[in-house]
PDB file of N, CA and C in Angstrom:
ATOM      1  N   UNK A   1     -26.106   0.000  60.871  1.00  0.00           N
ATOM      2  CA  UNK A   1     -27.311  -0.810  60.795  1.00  0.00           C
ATOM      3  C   UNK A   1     -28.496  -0.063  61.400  1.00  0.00           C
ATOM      4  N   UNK A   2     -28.221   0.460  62.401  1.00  0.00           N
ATOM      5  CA  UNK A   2     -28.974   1.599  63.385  1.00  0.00           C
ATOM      6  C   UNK A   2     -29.875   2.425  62.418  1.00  0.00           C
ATOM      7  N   UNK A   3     -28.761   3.031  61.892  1.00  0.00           N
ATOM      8  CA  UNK A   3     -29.300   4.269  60.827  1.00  0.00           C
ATOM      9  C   UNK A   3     -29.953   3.563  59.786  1.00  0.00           C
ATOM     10  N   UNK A   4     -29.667   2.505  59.025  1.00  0.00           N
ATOM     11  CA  UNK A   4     -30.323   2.180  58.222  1.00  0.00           C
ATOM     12  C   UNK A   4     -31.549   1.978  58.404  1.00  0.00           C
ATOM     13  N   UNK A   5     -32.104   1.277  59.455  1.00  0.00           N
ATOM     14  CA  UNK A   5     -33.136   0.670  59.685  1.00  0.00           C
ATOM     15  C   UNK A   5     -33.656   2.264  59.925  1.00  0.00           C
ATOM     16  N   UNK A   6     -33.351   2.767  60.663  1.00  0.00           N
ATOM     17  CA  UNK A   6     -34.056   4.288  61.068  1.00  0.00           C
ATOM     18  C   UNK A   6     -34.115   5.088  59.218  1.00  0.00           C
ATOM     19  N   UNK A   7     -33.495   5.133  58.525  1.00  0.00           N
ATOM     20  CA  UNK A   7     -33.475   5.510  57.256  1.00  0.00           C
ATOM     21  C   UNK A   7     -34.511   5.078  56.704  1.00  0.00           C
ATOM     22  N   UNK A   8     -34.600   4.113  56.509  1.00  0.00           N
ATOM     23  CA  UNK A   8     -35.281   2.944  55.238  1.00  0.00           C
ATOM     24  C   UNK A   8     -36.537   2.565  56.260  1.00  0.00           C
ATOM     25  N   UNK A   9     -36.777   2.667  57.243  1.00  0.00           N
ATOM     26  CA  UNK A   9     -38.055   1.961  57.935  1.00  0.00           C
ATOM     27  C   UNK A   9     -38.182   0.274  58.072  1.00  0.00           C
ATOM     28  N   UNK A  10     -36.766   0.015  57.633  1.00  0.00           N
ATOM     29  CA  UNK A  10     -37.325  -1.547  57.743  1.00  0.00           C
ATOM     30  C   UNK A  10     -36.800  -2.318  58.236  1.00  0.00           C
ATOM     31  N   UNK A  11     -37.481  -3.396  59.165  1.00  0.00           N
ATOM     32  CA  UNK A  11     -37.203  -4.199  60.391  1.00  0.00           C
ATOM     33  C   UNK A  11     -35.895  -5.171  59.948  1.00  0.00           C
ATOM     34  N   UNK A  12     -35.102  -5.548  61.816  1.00  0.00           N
ATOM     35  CA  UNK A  12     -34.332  -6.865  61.303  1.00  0.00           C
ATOM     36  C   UNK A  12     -34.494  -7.520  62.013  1.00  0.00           C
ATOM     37  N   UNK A  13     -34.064  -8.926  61.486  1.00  0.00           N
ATOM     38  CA  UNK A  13     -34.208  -9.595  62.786  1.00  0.00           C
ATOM     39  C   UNK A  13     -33.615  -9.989  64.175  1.00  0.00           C
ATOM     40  N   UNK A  14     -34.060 -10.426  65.015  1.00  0.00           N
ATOM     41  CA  UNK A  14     -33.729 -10.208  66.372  1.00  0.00           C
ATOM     42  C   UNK A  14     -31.843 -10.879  66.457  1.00  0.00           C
ATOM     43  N   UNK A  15     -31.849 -12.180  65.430  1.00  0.00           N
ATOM     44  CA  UNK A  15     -30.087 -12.379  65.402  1.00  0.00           C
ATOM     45  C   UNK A  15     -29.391 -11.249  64.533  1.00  0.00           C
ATOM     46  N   UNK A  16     -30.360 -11.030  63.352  1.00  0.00           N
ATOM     47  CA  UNK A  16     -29.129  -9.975  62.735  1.00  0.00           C
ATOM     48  C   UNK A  16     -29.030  -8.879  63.324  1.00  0.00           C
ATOM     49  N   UNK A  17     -29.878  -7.911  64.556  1.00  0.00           N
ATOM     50  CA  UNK A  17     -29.356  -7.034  65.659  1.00  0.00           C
ATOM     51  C   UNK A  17     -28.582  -7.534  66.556  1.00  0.00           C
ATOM     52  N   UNK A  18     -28.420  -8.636  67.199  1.00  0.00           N
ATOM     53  CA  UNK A  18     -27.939  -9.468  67.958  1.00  0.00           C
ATOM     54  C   UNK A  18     -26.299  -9.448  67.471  1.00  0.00           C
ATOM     55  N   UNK A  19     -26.136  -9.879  66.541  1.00  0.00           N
ATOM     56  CA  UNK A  19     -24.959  -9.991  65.184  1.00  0.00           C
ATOM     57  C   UNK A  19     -24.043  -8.343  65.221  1.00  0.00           C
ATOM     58  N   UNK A  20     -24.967  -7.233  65.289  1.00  0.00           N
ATOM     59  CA  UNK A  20     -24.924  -6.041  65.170  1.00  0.00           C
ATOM     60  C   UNK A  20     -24.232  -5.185  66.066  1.00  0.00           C
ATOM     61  N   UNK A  21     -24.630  -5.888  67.021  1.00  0.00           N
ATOM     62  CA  UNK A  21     -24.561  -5.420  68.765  1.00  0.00           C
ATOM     63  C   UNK A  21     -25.575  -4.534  68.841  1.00  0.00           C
ATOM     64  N   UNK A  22     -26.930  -4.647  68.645  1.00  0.00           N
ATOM     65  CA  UNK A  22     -27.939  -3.626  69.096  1.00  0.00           C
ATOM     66  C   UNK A  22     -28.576  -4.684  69.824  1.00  0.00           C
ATOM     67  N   UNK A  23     -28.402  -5.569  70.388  1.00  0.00           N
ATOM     68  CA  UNK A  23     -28.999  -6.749  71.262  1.00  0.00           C
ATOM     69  C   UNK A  23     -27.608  -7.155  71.951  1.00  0.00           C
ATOM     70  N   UNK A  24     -28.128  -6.659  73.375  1.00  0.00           N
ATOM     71  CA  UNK A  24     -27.511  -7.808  74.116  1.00  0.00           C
ATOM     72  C   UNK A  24     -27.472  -9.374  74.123  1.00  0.00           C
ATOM     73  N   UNK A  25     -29.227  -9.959  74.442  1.00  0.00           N
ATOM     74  CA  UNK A  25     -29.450 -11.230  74.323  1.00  0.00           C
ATOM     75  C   UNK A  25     -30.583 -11.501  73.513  1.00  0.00           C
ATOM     76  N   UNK A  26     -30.923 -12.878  73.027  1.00  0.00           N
ATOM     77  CA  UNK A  26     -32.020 -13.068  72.208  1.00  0.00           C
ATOM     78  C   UNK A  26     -32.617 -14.318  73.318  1.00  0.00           C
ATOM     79  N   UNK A  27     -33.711 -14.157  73.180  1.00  0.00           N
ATOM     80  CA  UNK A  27     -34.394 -15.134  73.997  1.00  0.00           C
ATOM     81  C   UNK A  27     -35.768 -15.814  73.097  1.00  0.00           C
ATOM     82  N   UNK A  28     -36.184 -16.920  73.668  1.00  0.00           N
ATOM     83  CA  UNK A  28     -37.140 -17.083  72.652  1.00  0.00           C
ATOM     84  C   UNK A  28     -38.824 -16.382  73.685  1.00  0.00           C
ATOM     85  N   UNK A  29     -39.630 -16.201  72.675  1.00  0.00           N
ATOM     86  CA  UNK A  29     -40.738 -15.105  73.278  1.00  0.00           C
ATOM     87  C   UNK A  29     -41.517 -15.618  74.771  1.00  0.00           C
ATOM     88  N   UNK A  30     -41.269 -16.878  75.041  1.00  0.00           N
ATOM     89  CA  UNK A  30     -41.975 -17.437  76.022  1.00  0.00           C
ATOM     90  C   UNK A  30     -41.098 -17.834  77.312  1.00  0.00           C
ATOM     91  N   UNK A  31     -39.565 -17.113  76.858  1.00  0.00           N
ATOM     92  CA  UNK A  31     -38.853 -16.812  78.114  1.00  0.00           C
ATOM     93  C   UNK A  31     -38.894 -15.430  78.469  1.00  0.00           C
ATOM     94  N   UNK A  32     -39.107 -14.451  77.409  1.00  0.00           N
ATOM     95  CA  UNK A  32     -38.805 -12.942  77.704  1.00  0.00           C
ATOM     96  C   UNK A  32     -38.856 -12.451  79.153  1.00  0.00           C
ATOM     97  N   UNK A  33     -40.047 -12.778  79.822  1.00  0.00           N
ATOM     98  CA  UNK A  33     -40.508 -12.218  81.110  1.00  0.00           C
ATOM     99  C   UNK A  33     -39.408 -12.514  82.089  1.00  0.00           C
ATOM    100  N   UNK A  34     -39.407 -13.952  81.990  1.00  0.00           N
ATOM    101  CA  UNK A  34     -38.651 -14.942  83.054  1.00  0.00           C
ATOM    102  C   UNK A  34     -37.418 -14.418  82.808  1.00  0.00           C
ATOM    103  N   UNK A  35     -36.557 -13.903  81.892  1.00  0.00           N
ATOM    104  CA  UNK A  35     -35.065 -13.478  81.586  1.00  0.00           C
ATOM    105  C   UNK A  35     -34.746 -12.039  82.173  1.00  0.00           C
ATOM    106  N   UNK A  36     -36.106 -11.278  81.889  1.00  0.00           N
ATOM    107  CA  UNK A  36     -35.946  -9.838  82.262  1.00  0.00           C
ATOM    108  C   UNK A  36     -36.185  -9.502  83.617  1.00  0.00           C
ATOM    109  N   UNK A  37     -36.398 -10.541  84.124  1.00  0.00           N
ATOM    110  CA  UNK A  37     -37.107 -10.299  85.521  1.00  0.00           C
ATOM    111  C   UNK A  37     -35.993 -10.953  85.828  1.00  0.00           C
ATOM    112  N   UNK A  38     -35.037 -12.126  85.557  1.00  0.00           N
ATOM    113  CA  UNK A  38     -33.773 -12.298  86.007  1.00  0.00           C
ATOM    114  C   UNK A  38     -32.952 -11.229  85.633  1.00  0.00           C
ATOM    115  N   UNK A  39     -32.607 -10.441  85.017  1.00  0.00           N
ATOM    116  CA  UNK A  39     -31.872  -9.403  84.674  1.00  0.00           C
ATOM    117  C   UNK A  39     -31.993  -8.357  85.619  1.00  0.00           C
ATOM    118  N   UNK A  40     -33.245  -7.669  85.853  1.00  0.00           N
ATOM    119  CA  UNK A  40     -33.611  -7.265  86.905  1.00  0.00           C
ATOM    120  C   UNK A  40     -33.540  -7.427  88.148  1.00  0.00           C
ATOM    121  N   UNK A  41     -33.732  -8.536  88.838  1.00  0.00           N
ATOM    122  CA  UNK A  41     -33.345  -8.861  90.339  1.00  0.00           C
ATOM    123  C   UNK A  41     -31.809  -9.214  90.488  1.00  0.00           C
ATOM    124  N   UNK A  42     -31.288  -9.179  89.356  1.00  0.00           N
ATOM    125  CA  UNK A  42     -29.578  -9.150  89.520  1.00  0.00           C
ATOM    126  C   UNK A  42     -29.210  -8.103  89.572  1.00  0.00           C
ATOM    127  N   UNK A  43     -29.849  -6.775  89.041  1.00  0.00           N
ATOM    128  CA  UNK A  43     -29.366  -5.488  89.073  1.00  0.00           C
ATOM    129  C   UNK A  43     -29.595  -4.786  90.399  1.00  0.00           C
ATOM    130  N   UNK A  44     -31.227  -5.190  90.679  1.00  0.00           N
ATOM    131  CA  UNK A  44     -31.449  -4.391  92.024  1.00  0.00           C
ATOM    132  C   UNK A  44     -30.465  -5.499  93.027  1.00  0.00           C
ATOM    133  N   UNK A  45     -30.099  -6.237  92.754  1.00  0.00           N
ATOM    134  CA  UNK A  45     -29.178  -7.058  94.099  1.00  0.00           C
ATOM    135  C   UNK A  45     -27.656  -6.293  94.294  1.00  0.00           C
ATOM    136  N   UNK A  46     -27.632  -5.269  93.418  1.00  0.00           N
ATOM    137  CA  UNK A  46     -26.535  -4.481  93.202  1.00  0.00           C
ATOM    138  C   UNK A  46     -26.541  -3.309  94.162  1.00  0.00           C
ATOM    139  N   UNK A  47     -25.269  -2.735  94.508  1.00  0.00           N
ATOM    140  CA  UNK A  47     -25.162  -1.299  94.993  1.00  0.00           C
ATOM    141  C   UNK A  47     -25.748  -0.401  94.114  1.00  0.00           C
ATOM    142  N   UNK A  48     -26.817   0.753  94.875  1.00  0.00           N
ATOM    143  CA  UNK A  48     -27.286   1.444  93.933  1.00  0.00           C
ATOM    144  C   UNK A  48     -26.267   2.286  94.260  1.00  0.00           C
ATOM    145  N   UNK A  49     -25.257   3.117  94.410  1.00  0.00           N
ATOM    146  CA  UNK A  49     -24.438   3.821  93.980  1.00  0.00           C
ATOM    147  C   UNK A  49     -23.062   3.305  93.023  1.00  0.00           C
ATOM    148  N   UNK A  50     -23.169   2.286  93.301  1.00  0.00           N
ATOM    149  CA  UNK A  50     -22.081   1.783  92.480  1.00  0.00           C
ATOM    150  C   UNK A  50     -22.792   1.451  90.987  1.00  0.00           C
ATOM    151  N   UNK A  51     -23.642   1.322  91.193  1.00  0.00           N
ATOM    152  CA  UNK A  51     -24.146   1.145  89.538  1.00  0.00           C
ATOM    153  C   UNK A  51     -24.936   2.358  88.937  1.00  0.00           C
ATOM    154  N   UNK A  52     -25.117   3.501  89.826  1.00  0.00           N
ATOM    155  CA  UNK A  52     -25.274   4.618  89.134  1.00  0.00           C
ATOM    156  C   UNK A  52     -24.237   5.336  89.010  1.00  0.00           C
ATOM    157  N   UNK A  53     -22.779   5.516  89.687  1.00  0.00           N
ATOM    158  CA  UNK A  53     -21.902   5.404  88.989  1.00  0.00           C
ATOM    159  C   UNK A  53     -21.161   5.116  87.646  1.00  0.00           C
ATOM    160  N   UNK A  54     -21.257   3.648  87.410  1.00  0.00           N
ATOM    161  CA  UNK A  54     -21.009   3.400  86.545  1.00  0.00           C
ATOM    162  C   UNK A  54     -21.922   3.433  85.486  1.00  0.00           C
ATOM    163  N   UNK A  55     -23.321   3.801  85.476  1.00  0.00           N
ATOM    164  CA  UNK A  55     -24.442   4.220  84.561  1.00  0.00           C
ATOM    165  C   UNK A  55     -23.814   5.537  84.176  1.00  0.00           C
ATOM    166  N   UNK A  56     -24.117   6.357  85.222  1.00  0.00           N
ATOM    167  CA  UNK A  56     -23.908   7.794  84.585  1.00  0.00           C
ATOM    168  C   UNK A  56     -22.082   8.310  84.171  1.00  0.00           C
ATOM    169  N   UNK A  57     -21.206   7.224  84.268  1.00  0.00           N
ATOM    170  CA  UNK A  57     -19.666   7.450  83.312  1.00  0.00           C
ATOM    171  C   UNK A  57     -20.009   6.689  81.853  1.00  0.00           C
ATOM    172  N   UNK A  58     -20.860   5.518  81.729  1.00  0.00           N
ATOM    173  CA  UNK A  58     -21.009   5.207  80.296  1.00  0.00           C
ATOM    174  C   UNK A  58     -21.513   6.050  79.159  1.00  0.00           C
ATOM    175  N   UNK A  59     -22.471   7.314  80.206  1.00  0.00           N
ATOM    176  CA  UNK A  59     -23.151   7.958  79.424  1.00  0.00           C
ATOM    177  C   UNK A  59     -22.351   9.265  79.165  1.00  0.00           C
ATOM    178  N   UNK A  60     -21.598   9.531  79.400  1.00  0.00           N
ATOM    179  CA  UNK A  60     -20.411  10.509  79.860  1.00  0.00           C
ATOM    180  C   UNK A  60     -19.513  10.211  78.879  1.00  0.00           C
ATOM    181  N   UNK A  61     -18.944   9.202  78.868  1.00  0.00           N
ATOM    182  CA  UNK A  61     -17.691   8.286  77.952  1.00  0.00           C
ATOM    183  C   UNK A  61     -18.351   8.090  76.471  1.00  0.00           C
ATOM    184  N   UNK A  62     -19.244   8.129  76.103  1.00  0.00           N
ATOM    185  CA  UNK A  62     -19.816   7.632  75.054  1.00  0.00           C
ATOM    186  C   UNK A  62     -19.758   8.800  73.939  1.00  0.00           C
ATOM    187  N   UNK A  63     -19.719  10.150  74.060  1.00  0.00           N
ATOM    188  CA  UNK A  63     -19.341  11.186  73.338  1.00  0.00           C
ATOM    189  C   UNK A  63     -17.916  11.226  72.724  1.00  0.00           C
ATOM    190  N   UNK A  64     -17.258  10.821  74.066  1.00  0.00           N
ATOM    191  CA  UNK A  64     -15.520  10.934  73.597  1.00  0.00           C
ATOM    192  C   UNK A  64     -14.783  10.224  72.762  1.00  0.00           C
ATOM    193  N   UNK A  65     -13.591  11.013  72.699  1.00  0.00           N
ATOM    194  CA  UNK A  65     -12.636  10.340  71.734  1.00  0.00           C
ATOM    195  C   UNK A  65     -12.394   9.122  72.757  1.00  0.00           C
ATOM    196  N   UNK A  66     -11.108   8.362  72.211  1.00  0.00           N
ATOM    197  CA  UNK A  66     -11.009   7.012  72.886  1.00  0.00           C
ATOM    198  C   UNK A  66      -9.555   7.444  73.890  1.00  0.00           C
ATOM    199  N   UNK A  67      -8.986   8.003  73.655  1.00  0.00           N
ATOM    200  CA  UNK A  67      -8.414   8.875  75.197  1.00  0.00           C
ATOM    201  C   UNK A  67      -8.917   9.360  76.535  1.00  0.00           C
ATOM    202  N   UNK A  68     -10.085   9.960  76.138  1.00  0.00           N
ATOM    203  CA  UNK A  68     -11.472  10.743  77.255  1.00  0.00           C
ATOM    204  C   UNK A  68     -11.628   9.532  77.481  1.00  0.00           C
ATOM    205  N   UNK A  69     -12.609   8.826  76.710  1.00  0.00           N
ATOM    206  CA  UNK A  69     -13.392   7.767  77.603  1.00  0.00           C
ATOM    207  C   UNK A  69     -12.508   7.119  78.011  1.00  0.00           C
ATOM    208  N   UNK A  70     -11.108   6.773  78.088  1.00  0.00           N
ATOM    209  CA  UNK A  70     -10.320   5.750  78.765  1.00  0.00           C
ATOM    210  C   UNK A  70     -10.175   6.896  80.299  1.00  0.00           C
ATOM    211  N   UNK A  71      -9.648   7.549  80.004  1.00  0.00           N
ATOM    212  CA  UNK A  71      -9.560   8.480  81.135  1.00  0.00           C
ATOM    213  C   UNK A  71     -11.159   8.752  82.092  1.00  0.00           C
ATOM    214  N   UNK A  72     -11.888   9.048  81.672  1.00  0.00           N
ATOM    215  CA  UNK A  72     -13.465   8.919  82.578  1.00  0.00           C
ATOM    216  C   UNK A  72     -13.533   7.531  82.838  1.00  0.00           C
ATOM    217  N   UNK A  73     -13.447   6.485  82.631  1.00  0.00           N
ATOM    218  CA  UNK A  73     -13.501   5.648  82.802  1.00  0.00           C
ATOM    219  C   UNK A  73     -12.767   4.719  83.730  1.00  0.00           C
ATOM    220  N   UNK A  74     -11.678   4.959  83.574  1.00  0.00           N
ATOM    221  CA  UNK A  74     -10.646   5.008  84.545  1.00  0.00           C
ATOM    222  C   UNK A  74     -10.600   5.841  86.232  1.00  0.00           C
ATOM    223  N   UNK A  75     -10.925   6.922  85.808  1.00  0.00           N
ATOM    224  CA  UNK A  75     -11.189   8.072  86.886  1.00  0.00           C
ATOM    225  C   UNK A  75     -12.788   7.395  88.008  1.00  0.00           C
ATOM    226  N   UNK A  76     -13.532   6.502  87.444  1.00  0.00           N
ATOM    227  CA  UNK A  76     -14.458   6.027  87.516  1.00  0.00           C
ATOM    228  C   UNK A  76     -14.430   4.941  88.222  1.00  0.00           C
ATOM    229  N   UNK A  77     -13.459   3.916  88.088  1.00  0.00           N
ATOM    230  CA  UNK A  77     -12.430   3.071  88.625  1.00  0.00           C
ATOM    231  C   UNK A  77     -12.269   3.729  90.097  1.00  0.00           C
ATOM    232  N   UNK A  78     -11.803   4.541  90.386  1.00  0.00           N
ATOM    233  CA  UNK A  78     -10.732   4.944  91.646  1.00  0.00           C
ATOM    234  C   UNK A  78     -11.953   5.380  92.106  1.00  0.00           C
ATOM    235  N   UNK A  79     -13.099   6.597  91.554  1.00  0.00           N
ATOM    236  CA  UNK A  79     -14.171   6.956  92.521  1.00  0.00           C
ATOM    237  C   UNK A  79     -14.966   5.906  93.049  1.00  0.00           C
ATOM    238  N   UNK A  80     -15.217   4.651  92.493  1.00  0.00           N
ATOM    239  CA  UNK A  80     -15.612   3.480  93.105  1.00  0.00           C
ATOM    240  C   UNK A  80     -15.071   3.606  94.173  1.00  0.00           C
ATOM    241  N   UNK A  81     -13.701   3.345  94.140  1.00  0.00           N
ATOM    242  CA  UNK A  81     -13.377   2.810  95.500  1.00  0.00           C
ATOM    243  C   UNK A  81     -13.165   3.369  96.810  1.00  0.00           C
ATOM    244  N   UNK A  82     -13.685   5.215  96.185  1.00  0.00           N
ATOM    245  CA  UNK A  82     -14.067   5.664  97.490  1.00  0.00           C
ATOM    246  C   UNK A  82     -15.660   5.683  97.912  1.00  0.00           C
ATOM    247  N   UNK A  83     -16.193   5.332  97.524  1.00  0.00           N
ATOM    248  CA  UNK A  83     -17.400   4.849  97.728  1.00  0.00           C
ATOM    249  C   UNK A  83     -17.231   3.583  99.001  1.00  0.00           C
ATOM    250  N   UNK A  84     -18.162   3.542 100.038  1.00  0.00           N
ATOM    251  CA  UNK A  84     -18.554   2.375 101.097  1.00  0.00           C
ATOM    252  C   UNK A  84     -18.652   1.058 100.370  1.00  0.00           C
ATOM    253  N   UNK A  85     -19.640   0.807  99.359  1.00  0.00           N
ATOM    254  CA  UNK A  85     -19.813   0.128  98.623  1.00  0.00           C
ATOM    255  C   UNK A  85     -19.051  -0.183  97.563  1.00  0.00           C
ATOM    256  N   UNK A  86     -18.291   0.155  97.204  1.00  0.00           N
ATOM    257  CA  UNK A  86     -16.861   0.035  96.993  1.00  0.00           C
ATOM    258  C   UNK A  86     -15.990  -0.959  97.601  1.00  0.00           C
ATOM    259  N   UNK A  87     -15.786  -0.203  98.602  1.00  0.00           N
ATOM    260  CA  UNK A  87     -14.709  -0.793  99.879  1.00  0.00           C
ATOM    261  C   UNK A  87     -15.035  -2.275 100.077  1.00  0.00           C
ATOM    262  N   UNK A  88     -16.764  -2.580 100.536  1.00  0.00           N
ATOM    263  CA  UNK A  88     -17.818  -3.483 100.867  1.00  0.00           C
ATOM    264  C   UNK A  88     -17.303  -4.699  99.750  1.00  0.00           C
ATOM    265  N   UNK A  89     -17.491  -4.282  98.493  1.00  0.00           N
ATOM    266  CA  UNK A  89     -16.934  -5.313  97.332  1.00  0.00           C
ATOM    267  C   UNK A  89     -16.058  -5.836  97.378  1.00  0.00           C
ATOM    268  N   UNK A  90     -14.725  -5.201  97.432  1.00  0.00           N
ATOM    269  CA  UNK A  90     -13.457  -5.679  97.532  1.00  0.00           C
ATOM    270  C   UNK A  90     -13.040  -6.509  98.747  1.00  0.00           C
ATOM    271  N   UNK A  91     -13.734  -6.155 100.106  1.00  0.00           N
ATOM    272  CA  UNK A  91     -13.420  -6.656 101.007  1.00  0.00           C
ATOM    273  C   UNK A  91     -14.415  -7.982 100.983  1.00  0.00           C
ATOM    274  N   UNK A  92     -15.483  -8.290 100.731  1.00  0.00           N
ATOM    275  CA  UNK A  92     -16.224  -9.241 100.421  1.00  0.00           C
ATOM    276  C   UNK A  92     -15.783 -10.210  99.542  1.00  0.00           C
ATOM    277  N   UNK A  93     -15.008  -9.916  98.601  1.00  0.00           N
ATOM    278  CA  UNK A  93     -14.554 -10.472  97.339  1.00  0.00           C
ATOM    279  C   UNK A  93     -13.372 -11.178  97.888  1.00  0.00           C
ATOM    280  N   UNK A  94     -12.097 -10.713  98.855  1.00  0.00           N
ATOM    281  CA  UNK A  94     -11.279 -10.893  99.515  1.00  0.00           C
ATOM    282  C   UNK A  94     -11.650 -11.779 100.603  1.00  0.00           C
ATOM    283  N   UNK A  95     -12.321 -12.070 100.974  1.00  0.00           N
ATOM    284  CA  UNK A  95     -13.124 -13.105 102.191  1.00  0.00           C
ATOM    285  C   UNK A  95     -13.751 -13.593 101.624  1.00  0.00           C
ATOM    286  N   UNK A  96     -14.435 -13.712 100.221  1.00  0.00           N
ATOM    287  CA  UNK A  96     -14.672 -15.025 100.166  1.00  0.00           C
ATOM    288  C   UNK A  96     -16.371 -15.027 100.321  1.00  0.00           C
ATOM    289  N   UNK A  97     -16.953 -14.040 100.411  1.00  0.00           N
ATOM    290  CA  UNK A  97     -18.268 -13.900 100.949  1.00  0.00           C
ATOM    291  C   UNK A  97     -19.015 -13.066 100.482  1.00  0.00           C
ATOM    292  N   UNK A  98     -20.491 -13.016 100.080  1.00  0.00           N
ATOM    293  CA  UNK A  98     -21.085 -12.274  99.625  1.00  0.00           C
ATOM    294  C   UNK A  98     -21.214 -10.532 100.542  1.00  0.00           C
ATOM    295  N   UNK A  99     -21.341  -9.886  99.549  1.00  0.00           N
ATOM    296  CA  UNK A  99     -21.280  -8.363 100.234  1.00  0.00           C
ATOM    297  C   UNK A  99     -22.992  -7.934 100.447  1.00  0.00           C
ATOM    298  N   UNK A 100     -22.679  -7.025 101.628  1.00  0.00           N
ATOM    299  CA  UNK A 100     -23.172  -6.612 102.183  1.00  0.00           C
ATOM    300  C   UNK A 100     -23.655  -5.290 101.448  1.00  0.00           C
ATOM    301  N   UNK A 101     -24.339  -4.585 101.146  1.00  0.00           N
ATOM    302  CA  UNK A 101     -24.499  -3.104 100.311  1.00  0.00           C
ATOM    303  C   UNK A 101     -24.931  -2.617 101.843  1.00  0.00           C
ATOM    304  N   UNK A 102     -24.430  -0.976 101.795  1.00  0.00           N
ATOM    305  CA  UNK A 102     -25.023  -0.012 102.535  1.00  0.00           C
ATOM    306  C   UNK A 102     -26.134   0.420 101.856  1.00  0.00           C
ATOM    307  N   UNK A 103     -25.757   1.033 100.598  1.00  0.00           N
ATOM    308  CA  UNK A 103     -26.804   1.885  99.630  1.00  0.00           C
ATOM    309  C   UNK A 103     -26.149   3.104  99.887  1.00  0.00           C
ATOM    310  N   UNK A 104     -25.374   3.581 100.430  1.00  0.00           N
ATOM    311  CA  UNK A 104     -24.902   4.879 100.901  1.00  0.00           C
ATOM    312  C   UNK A 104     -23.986   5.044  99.659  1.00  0.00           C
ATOM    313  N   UNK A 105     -24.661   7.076  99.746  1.00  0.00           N
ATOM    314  CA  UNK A 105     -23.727   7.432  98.515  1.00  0.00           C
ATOM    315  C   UNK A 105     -22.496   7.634  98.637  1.00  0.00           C
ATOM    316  N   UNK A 106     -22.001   7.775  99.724  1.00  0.00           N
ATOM    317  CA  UNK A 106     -20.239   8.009 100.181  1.00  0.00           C
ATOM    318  C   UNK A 106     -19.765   7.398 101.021  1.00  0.00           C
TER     319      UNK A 106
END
């Protein structure tokens, strides 16, 4: 669908990308702000190493066959959990209580 539209020049609409998987979500135009700005303060409420982690293995995994990316992906898994923020999750998650982020890369 990607290519087509890039081929042919011509637009679709926001469900039939949606339909496609080139859309995550569809919103209507007079929520956009209010959704992305929730999307946003959920992300920065995140470990920034744990989610550049897992940013920079999607982008990694996305070339490979489906062996590689199970394996980077996986491998990705375990380096989490030597990460602080890592540890911070699981043990937070295990008690019952919101975590704490360091921000620390190791």
């Amino acid at each position: 669908v990607a290519l087509e539209m890039l081929f042919t020049g011509e637009p679709i609409s926001a469900q039939e990308a949606l339909l496609h998987g080139l859309l995550s979500k569809v919103v209507p135009e007079a929520q956009l702000q209010e959704e992305t700005m929730r999307i946003a303060r959920k992300i920065a409420s995140l470990s920034r190493p744990v989610v550049s982690l897992g940013k920079a293995t999607f982008y990694k995994q996305l070339p490979q066959d489906l062996g590689m990316a199970y394996y980077l992906t996986s491998q990705a898994m375990v380096d989490n959990l030597a990460l602080r923020d890592g540890q911070e999750g699981i043990t937070a998650f295990l008690q019952k209580r919101k975590p704490v982020w360091s921000h620390e890369p190791a």
